[in-house]
C-alpha atoms as a PDB file:
ATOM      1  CA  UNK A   1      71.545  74.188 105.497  1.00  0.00           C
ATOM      2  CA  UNK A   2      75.062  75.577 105.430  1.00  0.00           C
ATOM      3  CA  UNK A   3      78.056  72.485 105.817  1.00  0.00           C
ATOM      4  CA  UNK A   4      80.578  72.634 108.468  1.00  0.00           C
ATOM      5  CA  UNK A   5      83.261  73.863 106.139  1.00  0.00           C
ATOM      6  CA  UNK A   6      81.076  76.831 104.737  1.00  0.00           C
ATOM      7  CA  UNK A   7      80.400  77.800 108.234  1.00  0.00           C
ATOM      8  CA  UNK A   8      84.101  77.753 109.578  1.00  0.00           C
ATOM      9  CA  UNK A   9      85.173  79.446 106.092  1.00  0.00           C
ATOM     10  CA  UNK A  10      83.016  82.339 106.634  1.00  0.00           C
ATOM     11  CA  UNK A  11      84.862  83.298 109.951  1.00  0.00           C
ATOM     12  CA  UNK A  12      88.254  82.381 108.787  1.00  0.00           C
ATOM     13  CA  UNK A  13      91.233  84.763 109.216  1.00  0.00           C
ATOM     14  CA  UNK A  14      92.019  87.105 106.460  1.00  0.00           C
ATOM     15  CA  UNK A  15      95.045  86.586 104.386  1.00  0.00           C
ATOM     16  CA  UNK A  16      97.951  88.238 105.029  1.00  0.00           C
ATOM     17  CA  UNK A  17      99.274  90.934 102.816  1.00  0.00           C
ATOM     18  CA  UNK A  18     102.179  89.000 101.851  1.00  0.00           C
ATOM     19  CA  UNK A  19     100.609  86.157 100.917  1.00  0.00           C
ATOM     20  CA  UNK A  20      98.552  88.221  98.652  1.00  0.00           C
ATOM     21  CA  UNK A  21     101.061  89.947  97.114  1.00  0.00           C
ATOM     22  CA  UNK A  22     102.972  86.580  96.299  1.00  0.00           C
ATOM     23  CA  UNK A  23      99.536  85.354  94.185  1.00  0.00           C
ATOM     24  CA  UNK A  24      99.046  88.823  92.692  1.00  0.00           C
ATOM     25  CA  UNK A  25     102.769  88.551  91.304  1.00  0.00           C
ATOM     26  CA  UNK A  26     103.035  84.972  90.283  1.00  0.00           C
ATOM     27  CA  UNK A  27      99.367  85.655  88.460  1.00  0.00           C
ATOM     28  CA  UNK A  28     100.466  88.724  87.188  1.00  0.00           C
ATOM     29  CA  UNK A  29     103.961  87.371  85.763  1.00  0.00           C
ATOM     30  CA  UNK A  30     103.009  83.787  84.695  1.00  0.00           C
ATOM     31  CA  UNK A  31      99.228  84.032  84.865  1.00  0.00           C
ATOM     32  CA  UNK A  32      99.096  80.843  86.912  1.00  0.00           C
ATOM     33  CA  UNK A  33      96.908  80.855  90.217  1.00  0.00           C
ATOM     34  CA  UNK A  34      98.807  79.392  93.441  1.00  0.00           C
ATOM     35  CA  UNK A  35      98.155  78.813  96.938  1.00  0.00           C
ATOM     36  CA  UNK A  36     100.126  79.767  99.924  1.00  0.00           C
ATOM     37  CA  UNK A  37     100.208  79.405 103.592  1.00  0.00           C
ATOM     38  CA  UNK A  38     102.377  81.177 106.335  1.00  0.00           C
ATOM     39  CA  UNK A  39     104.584  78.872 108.776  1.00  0.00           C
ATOM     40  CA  UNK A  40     106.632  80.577 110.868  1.00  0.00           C
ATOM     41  CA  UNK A  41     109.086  82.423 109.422  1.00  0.00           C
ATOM     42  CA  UNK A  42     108.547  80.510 106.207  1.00  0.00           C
ATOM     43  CA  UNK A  43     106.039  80.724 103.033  1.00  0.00           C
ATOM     44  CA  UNK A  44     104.994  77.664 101.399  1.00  0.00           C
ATOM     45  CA  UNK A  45     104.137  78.520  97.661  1.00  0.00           C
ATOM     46  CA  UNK A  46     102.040  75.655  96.054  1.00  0.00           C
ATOM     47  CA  UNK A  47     102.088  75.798  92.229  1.00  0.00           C
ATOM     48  CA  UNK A  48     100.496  73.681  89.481  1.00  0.00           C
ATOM     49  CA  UNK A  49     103.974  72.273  87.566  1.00  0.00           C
ATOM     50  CA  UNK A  50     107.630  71.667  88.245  1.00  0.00           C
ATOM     51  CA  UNK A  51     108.383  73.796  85.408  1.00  0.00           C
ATOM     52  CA  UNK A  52     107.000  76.836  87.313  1.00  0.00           C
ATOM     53  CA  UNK A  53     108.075  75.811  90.195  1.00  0.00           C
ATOM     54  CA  UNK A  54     112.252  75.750  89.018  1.00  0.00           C
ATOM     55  CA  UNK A  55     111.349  79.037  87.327  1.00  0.00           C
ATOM     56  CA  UNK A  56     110.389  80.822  90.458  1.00  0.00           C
ATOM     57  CA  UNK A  57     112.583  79.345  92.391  1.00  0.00           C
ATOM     58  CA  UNK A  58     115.405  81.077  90.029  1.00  0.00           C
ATOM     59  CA  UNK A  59     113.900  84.752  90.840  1.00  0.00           C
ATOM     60  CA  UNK A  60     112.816  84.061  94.727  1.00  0.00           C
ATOM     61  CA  UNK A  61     115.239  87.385  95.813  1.00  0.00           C
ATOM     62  CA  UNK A  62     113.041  89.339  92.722  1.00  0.00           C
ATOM     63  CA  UNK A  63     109.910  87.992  94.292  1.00  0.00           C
ATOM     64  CA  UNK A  64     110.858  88.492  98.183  1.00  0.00           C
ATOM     65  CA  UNK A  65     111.704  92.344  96.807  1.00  0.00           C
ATOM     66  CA  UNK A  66     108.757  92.875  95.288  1.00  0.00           C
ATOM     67  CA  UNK A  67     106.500  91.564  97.908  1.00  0.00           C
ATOM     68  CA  UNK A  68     108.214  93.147 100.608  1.00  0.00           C
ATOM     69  CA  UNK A  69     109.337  90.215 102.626  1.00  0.00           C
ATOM     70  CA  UNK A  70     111.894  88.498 104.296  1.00  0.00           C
ATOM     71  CA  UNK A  71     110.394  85.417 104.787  1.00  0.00           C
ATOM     72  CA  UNK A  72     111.874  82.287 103.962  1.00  0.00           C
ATOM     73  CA  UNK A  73     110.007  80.806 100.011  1.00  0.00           C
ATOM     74  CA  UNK A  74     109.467  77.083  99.950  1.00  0.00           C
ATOM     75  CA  UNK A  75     107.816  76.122  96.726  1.00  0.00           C
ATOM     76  CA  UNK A  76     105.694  72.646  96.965  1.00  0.00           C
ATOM     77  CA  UNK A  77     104.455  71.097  93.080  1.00  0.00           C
ATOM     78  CA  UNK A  78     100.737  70.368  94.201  1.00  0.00           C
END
């Protein structure tokens, strides 16, 4: 028998292309796999280290230009 959570995750909504893009880059670039979630007007980018985190923080306009967003980057050490 399936649990609760394997249920709901099967009918969850798909990811949006920019979030995507934002883990294909970062994985890409620094071979490091991150979460995200969409609030708003705002991205929350979850990484593994500070270190990372600092280091993408320094190329956010490279990283909003090559994802093709506007949205506001928050990165979160998690």
């Amino acid at each position: 028998m399936d649990s609760l959570q394997d249920i709901l995750a099967k009918f969850g909504k798909p990811e949006q292309p920019e979030l995507l893009a934002i883990k294909r880059y970062v994985d890409e670039h620094y071979q490091t796999p991150v979460s995200t979630a969409l609030n708003g007007n705002t991205i929350v980018i979850t990484v593994p280290s500070a270190a990372l985190a600092n280091t993408l923080r320094l190329q956010m306009t490279k990283i909003q230009k090559a994802c093709n967003t506007d949205k506001r980057l928050i990165f979160r050490i998690g």
